[in-house]
C-alpha atoms as a PDB file:
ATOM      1  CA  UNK A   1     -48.915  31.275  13.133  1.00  0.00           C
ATOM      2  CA  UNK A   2     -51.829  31.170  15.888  1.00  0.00           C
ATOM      3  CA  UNK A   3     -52.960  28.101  14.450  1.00  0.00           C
ATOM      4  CA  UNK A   4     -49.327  26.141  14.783  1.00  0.00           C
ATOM      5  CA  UNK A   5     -49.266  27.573  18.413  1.00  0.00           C
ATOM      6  CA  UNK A   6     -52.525  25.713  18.632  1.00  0.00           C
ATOM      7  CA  UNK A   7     -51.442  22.777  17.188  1.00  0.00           C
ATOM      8  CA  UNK A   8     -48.562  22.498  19.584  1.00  0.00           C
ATOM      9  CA  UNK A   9     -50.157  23.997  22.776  1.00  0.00           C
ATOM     10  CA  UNK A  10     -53.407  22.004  22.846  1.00  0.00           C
ATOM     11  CA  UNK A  11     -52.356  18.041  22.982  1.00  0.00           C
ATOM     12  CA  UNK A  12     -50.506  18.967  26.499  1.00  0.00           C
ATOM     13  CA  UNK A  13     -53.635  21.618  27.810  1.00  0.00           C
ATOM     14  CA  UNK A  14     -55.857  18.799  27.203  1.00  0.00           C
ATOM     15  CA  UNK A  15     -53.389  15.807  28.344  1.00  0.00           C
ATOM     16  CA  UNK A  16     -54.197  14.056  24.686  1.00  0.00           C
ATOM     17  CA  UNK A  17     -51.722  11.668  23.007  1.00  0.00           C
ATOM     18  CA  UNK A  18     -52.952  12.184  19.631  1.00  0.00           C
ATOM     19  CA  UNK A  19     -50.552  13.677  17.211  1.00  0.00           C
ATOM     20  CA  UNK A  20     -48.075  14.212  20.553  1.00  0.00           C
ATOM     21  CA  UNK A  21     -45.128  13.084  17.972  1.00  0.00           C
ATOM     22  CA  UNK A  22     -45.582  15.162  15.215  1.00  0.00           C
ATOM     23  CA  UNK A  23     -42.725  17.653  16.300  1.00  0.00           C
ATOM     24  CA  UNK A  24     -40.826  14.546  14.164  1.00  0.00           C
ATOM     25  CA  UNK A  25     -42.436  14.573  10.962  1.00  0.00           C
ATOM     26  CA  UNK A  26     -40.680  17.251   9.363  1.00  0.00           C
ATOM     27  CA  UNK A  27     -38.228  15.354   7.834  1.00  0.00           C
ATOM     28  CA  UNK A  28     -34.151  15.428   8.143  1.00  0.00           C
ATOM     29  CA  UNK A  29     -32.636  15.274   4.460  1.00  0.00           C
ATOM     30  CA  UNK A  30     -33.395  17.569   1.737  1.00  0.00           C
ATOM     31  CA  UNK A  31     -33.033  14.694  -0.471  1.00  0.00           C
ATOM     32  CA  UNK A  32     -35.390  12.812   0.843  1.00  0.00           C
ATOM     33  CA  UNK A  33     -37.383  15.715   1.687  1.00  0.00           C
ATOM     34  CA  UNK A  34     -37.247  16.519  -2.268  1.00  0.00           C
ATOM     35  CA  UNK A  35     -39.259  13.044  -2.989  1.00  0.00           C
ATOM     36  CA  UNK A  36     -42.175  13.160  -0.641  1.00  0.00           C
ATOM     37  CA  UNK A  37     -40.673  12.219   2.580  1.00  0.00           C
ATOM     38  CA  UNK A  38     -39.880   8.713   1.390  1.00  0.00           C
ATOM     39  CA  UNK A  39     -36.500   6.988   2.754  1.00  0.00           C
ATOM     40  CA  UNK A  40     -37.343   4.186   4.465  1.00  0.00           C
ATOM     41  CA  UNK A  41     -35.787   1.709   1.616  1.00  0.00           C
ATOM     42  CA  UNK A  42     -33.408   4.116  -0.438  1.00  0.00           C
ATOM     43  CA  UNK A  43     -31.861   6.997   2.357  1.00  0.00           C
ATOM     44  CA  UNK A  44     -28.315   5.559   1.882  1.00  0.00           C
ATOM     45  CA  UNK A  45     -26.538   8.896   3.927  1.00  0.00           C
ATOM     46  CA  UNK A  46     -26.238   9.769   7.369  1.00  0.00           C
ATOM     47  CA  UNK A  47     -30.117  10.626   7.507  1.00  0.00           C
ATOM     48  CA  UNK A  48     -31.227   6.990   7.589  1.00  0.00           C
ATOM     49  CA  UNK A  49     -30.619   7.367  11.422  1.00  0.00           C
ATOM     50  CA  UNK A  50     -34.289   9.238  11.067  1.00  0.00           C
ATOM     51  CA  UNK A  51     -35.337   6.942   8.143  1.00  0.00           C
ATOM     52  CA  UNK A  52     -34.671   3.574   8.728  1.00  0.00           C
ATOM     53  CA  UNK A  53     -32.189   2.648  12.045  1.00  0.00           C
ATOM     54  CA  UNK A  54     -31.228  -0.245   9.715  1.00  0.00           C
ATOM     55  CA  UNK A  55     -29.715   1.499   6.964  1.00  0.00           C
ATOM     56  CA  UNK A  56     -26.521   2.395   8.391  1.00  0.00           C
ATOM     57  CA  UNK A  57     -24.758  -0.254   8.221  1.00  0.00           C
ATOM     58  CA  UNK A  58     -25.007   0.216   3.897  1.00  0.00           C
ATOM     59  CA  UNK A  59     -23.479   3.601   4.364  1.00  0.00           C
ATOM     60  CA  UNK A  60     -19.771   5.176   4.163  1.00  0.00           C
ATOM     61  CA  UNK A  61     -18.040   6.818   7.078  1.00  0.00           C
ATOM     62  CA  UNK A  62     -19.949  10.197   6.898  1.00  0.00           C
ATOM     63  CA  UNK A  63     -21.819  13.267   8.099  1.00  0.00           C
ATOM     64  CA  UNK A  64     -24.405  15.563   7.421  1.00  0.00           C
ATOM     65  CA  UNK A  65     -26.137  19.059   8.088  1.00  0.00           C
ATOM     66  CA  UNK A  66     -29.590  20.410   7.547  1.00  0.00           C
ATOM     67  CA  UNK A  67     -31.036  23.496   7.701  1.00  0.00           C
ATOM     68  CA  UNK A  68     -34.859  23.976   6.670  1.00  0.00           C
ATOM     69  CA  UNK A  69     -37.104  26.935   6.514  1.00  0.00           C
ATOM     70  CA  UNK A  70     -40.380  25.542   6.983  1.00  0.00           C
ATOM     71  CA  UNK A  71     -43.584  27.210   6.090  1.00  0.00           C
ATOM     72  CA  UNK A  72     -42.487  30.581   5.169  1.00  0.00           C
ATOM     73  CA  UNK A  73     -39.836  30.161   8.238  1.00  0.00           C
ATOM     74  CA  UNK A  74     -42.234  30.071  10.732  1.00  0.00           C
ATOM     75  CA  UNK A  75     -40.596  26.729  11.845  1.00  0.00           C
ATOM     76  CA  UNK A  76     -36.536  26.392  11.506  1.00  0.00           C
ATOM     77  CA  UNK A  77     -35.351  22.935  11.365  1.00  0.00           C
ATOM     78  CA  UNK A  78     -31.544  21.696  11.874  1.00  0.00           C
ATOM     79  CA  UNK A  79     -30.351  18.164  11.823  1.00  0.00           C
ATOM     80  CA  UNK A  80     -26.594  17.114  11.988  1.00  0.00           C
ATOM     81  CA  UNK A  81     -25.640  13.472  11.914  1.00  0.00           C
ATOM     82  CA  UNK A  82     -22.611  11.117  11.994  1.00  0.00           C
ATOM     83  CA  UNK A  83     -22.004   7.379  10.768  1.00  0.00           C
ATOM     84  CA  UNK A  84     -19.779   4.769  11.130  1.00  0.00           C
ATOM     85  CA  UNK A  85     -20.074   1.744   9.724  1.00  0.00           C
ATOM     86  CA  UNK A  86     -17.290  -1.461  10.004  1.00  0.00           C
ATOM     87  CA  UNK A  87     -17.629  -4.390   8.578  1.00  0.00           C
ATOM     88  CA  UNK A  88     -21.455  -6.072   9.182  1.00  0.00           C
ATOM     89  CA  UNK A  89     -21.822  -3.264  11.893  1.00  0.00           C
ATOM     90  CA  UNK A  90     -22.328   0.338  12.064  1.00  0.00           C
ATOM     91  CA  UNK A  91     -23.143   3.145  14.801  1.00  0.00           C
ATOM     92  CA  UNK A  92     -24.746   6.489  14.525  1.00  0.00           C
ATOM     93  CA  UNK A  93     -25.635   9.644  16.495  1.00  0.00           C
ATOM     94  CA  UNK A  94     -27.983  12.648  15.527  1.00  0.00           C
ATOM     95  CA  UNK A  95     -29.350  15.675  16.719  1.00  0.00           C
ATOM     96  CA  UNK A  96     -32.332  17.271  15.536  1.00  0.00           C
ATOM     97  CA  UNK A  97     -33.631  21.115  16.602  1.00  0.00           C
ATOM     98  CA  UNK A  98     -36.690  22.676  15.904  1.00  0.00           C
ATOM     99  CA  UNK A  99     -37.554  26.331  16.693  1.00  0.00           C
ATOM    100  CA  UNK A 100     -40.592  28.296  16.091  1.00  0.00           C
ATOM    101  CA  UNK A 101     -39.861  32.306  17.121  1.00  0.00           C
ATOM    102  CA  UNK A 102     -41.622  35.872  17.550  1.00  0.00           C
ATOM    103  CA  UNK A 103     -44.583  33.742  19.187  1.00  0.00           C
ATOM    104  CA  UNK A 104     -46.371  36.560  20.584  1.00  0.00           C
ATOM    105  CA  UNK A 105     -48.958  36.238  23.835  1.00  0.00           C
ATOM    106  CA  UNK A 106     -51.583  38.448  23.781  1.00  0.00           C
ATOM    107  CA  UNK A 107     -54.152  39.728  25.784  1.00  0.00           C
ATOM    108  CA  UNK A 108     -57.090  42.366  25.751  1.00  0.00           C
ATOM    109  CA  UNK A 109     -57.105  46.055  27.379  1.00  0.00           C
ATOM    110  CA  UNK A 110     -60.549  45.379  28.728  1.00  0.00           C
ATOM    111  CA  UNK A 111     -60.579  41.297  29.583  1.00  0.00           C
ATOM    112  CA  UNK A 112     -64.227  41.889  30.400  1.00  0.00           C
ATOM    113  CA  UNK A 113     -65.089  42.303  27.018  1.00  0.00           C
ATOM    114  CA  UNK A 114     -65.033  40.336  23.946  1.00  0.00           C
ATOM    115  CA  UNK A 115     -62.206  41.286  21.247  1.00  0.00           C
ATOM    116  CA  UNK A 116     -63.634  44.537  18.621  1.00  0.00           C
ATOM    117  CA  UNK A 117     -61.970  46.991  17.437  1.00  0.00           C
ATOM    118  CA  UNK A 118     -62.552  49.084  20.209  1.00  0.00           C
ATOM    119  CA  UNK A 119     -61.111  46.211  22.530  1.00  0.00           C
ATOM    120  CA  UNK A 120     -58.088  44.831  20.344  1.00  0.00           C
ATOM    121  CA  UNK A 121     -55.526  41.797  21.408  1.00  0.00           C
ATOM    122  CA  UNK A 122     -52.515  43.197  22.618  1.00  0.00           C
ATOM    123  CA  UNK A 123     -48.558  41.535  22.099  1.00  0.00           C
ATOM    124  CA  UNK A 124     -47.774  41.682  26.039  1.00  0.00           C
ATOM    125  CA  UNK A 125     -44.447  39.098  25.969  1.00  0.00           C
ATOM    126  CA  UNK A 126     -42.871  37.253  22.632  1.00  0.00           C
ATOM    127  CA  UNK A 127     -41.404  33.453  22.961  1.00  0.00           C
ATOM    128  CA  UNK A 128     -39.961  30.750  21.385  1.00  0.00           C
ATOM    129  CA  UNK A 129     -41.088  26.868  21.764  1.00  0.00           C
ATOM    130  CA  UNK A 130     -38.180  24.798  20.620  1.00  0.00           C
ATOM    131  CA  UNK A 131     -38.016  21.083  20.406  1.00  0.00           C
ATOM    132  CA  UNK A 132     -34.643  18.667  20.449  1.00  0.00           C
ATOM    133  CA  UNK A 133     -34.169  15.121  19.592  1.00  0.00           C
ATOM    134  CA  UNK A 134     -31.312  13.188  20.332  1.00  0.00           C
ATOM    135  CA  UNK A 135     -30.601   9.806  18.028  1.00  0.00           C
ATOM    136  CA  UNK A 136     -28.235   7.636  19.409  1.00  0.00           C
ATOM    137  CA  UNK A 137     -27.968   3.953  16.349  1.00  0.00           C
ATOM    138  CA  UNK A 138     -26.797   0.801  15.881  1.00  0.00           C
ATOM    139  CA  UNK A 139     -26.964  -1.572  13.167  1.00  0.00           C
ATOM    140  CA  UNK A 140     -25.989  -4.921  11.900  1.00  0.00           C
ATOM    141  CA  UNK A 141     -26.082  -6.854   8.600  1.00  0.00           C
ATOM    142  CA  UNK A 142     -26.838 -10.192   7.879  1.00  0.00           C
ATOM    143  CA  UNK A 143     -26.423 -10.788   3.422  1.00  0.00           C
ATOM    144  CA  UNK A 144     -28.626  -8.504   2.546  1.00  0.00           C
ATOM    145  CA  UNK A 145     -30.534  -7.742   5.386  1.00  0.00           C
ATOM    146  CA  UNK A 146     -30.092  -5.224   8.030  1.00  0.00           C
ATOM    147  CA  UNK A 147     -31.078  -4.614  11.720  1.00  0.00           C
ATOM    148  CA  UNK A 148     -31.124  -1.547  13.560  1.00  0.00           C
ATOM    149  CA  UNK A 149     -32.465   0.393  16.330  1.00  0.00           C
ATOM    150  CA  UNK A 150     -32.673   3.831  17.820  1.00  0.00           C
ATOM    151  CA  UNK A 151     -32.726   4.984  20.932  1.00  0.00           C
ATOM    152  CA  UNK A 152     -34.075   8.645  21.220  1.00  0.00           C
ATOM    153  CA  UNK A 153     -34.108  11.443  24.165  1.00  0.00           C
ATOM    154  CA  UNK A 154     -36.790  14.368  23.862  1.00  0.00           C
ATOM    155  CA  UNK A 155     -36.829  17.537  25.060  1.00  0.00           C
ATOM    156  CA  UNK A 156     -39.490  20.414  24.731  1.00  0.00           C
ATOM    157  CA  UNK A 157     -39.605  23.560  25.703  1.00  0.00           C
ATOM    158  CA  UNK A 158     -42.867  25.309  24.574  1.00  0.00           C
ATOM    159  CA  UNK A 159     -42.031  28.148  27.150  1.00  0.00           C
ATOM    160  CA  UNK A 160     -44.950  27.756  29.491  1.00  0.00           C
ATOM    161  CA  UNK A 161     -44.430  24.237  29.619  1.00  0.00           C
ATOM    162  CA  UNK A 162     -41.238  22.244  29.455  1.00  0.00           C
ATOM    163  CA  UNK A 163     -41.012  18.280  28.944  1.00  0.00           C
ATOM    164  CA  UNK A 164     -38.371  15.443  28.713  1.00  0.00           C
ATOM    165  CA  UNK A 165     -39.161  11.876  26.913  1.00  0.00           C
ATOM    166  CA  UNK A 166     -37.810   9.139  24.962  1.00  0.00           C
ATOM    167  CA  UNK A 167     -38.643   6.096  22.784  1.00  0.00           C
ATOM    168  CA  UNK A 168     -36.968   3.800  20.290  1.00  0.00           C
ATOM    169  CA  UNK A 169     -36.950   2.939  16.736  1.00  0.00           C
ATOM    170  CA  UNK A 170     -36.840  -0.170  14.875  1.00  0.00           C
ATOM    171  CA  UNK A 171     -35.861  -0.759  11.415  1.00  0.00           C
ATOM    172  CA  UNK A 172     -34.920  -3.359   8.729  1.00  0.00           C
ATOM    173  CA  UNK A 173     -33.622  -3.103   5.718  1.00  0.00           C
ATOM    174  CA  UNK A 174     -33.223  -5.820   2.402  1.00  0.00           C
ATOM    175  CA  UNK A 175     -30.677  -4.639  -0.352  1.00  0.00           C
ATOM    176  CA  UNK A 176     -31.294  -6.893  -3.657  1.00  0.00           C
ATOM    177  CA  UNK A 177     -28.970  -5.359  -6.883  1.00  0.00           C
ATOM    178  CA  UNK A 178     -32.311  -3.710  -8.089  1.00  0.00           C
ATOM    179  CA  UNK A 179     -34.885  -3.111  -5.431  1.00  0.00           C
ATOM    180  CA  UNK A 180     -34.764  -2.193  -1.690  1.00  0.00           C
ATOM    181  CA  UNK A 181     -37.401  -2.845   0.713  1.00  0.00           C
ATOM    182  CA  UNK A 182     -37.549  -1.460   4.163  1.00  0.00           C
ATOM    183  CA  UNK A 183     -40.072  -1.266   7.132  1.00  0.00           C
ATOM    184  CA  UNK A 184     -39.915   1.181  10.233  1.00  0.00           C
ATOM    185  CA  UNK A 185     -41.946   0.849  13.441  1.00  0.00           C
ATOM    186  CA  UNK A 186     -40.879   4.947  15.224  1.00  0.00           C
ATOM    187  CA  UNK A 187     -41.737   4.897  18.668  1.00  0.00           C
ATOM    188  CA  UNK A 188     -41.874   1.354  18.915  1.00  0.00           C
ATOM    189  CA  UNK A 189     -42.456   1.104  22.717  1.00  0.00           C
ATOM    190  CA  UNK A 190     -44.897   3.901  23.560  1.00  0.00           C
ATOM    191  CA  UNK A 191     -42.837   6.706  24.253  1.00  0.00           C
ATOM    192  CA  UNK A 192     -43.914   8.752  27.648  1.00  0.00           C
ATOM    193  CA  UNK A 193     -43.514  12.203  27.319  1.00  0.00           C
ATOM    194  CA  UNK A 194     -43.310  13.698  30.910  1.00  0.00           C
ATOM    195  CA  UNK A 195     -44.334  17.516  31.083  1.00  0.00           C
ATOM    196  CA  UNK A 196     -43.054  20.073  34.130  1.00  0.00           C
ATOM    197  CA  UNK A 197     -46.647  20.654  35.671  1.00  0.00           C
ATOM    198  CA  UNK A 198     -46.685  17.080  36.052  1.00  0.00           C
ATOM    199  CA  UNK A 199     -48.441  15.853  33.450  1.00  0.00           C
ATOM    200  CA  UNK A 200     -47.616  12.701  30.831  1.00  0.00           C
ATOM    201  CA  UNK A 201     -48.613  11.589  27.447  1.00  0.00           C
ATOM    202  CA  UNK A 202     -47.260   9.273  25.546  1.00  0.00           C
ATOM    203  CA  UNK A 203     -46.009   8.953  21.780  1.00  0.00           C
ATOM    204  CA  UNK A 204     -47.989   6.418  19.569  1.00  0.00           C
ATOM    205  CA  UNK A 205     -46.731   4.094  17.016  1.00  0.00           C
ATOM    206  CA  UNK A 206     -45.791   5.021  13.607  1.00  0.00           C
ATOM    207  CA  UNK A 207     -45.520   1.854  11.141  1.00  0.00           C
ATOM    208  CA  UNK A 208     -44.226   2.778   7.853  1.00  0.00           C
ATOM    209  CA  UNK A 209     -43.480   0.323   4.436  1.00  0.00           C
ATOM    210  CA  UNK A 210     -40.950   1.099   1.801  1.00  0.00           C
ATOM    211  CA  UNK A 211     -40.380  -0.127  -1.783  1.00  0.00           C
ATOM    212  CA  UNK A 212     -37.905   1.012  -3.599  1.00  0.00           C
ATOM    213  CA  UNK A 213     -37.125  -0.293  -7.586  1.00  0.00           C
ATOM    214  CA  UNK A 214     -33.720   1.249  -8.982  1.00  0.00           C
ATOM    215  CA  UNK A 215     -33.371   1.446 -13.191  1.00  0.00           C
ATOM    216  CA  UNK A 216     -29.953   1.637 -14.608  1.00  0.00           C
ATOM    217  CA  UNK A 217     -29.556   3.335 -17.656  1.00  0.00           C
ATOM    218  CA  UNK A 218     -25.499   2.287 -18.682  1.00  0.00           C
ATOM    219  CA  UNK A 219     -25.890   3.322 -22.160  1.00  0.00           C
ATOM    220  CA  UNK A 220     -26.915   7.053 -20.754  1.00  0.00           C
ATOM    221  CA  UNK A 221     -24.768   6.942 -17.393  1.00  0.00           C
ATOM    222  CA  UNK A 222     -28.221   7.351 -15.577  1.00  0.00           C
ATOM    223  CA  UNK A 223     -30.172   5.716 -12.631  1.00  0.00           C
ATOM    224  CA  UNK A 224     -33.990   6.182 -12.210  1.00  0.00           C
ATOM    225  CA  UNK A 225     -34.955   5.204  -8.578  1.00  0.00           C
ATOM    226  CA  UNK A 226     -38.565   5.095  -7.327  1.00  0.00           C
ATOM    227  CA  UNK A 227     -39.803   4.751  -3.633  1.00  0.00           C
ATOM    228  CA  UNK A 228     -43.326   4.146  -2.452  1.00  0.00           C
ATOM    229  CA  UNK A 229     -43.720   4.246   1.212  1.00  0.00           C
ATOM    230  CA  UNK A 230     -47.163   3.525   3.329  1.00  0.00           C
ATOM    231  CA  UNK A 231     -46.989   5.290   6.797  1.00  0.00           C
ATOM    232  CA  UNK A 232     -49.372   3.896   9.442  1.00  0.00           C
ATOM    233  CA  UNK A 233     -50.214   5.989  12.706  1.00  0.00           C
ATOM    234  CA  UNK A 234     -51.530   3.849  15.199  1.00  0.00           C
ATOM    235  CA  UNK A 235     -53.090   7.311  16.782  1.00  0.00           C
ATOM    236  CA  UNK A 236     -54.941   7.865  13.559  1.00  0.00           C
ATOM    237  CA  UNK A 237     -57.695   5.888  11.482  1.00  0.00           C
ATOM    238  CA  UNK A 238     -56.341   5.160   7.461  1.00  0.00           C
ATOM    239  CA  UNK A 239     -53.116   5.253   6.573  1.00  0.00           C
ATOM    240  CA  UNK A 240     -51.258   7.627   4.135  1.00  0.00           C
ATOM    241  CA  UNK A 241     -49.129   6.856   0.889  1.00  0.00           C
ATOM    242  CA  UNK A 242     -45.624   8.806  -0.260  1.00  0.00           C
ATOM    243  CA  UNK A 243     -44.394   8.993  -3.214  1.00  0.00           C
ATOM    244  CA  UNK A 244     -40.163   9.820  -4.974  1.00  0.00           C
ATOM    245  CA  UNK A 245     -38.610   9.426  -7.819  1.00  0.00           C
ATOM    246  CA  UNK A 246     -35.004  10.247  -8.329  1.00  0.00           C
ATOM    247  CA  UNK A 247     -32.797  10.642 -11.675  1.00  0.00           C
ATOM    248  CA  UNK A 248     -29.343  10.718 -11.323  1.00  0.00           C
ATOM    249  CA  UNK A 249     -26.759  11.322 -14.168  1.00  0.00           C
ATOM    250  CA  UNK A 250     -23.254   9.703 -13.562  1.00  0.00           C
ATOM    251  CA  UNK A 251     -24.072  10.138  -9.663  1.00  0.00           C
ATOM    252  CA  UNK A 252     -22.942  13.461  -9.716  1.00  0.00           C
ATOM    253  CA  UNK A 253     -26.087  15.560 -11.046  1.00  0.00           C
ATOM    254  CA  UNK A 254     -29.723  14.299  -9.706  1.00  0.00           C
ATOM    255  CA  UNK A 255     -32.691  15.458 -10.336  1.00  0.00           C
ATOM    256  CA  UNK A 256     -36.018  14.789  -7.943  1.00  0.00           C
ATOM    257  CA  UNK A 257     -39.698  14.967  -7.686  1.00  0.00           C
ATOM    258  CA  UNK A 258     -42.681  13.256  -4.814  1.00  0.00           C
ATOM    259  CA  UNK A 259     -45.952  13.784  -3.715  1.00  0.00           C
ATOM    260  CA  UNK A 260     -47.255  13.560  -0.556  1.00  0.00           C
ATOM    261  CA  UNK A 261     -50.500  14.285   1.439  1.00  0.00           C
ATOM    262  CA  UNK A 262     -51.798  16.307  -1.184  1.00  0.00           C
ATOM    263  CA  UNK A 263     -48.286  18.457  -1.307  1.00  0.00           C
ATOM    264  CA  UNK A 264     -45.643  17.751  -4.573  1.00  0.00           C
ATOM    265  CA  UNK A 265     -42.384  18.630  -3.643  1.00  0.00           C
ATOM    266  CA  UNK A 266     -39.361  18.802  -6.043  1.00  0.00           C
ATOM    267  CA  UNK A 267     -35.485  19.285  -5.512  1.00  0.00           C
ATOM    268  CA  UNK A 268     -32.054  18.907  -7.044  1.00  0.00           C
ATOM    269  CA  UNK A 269     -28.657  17.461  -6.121  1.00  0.00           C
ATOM    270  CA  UNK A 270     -25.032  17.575  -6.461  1.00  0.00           C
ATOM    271  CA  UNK A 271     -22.106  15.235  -5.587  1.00  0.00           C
ATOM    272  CA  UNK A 272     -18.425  15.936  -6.209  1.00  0.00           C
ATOM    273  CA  UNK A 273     -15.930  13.085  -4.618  1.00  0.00           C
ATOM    274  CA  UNK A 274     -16.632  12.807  -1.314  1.00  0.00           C
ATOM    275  CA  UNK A 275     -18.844  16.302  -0.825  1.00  0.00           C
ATOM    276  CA  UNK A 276     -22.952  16.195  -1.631  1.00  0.00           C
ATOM    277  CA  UNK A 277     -24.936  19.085  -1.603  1.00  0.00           C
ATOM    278  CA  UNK A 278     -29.155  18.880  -1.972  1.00  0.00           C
ATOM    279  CA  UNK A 279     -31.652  20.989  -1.974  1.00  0.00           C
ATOM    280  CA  UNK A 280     -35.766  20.139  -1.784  1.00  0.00           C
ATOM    281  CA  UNK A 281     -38.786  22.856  -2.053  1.00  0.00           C
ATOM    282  CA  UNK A 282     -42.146  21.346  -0.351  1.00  0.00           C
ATOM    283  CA  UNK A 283     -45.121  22.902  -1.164  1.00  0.00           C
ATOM    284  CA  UNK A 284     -47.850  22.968   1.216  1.00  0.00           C
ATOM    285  CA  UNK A 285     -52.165  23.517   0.790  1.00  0.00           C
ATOM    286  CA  UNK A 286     -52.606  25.711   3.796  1.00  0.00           C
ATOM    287  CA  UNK A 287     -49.262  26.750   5.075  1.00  0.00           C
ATOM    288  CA  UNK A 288     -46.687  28.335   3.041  1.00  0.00           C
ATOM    289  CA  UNK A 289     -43.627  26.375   0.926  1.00  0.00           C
ATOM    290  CA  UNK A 290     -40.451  24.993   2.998  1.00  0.00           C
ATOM    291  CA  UNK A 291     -37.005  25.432   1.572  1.00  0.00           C
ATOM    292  CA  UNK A 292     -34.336  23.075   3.094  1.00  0.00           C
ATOM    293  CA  UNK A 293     -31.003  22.465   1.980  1.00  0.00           C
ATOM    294  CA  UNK A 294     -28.786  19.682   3.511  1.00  0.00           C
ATOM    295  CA  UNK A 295     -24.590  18.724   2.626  1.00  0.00           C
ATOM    296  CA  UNK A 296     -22.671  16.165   3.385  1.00  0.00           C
ATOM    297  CA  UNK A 297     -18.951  14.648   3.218  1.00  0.00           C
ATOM    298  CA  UNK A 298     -17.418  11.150   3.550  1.00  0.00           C
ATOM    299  CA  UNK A 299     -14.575  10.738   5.460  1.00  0.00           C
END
């Protein structure tokens, strides 16, 4: 727990921009969540609005909840979303929350002396930092392309600190009968992050690449679908690779597995009519698993 305090505490102490927009990596879909993060080319659901801004014009009139325990529930995670596409266009609003709770500050009985067990930390006020994002989408198709963009509001409250910010997204999108590409540049004008003691950072670039090959199966009812996406950080040297795969039996059942950063994750899925209900289990190397469960219903 100290060390995710850390994490989020330090970037604004030391007025750095690096890793300022990670409060957005956690993902929004526990589908998507179930296959490595992936979604830039396959989310089809309300979550694309996170994904891939371009996506929701290939969706249905729809909506969709999250809730996600991450790490052991040190970090709770809700996402709602609505779309609605017509025709060649579509439009889209979400809201994301993060919390992180029982954040305890501590201090020593004797602050002339270095911490022993004679002199131990003590819990003299507990907090909660909590972060919102607001998603507001369009998006238009052209054939098989799409075009969409974001525009996003942020606001964090860290409790000593508060800040307000903003950026946009742009995505686009290529549906083919058997393969979907898709590219994402998050945050594609820097995004300035302005903090209450007067302090700004801004939010760098993320470029991220999606391929996405879909196998039908008639004789067995079943779909396979793979994605591989590539995620660039301009605030960070290299680049890092994301892998899903998807089985679905007579689009009702589904089955799912990915890997990313070193972390396999692994979910299932159900749809009935109009209703969907997923769930995903990420595994992490340091922290502890995340549990997230997301449903949904066309309208």
């Amino acid at each position: 727990m100290q060390h995710f305090i850390k994490l989020l505490l330090v970037p604004i102490l030391l007025g750095a921009t690096k890793y300022a927009g990670e409060f957005q990596e956690l993902g929004v879909s526990a589908r998507a969540c179930a296959m490595g993060g992936v979604g830039v080319a396959l989310c089809e659901d309300p979550a694309t609005i996170y994904f891939n801004p371009a996506g929701t014009v290939f969706t249905t009139r729809s909506i969709m909840l999250l809730h996600a325990e991450n790490f052991g529930g040190i970090v709770k995670n809700e996402f709602g979303s609505v779309v609605l596409p017509k025709g060649n266009l579509a439009a889209g609003i979400g809201v994301q929350y993060l919390s992180a709770g029982e954040i305890k500050f501590t201090t020593l009985a004797d602050t002339t002396l270095p911490p022993s067990n004679d002199n131990p930390p003590i819990a003299y006020d507990t907090v909660t930092a909590n972060d919102v994002v607001l998603y507001l989408n369009g998006a238009r198709s052209s054939g098989p392309f799409s075009y969409g963009v974001n525009v996003k509001v942020y606001y964090r409250n860290l409790s000593v600190i508060t800040g307000l910010g903003g950026g946009l997204d742009l995505g686009i999108r290529l549906n083919l009968k058997y393969l979907r590409l898709g590219a994402l540049v998050r945050d594609f004008v820097l995004s300035p992050m302005v903090w209450s003691n007067r302090t700004k950072e801004t939010i760098s670039s993320e470029i991220v690449f999606g391929l996405a090959p879909q196998l039908p199966f008639d004789e067995l009812f079943s779909t396979v679908a793979l994605e591989t996406d590539i995620v660039k950080s301009m605030d960070i040297s290299g680049f890092s690779v994301k892998f899903g795969l998807e089985y679905s039996y007579k689009n009702t059942f589904f089955g799912r597995l990915g890997w990313a950063e070193r972390n396999y994750t692994l979910g299932v899925g159900l749809k009935i009519k109009k209703f969907s209900f997923d769930y995903a289990f990420v595994t992490h190397s340091v922290l502890h698993n995340s549990n997230k469960f997301s449903a949904g219903l066309e309208f």
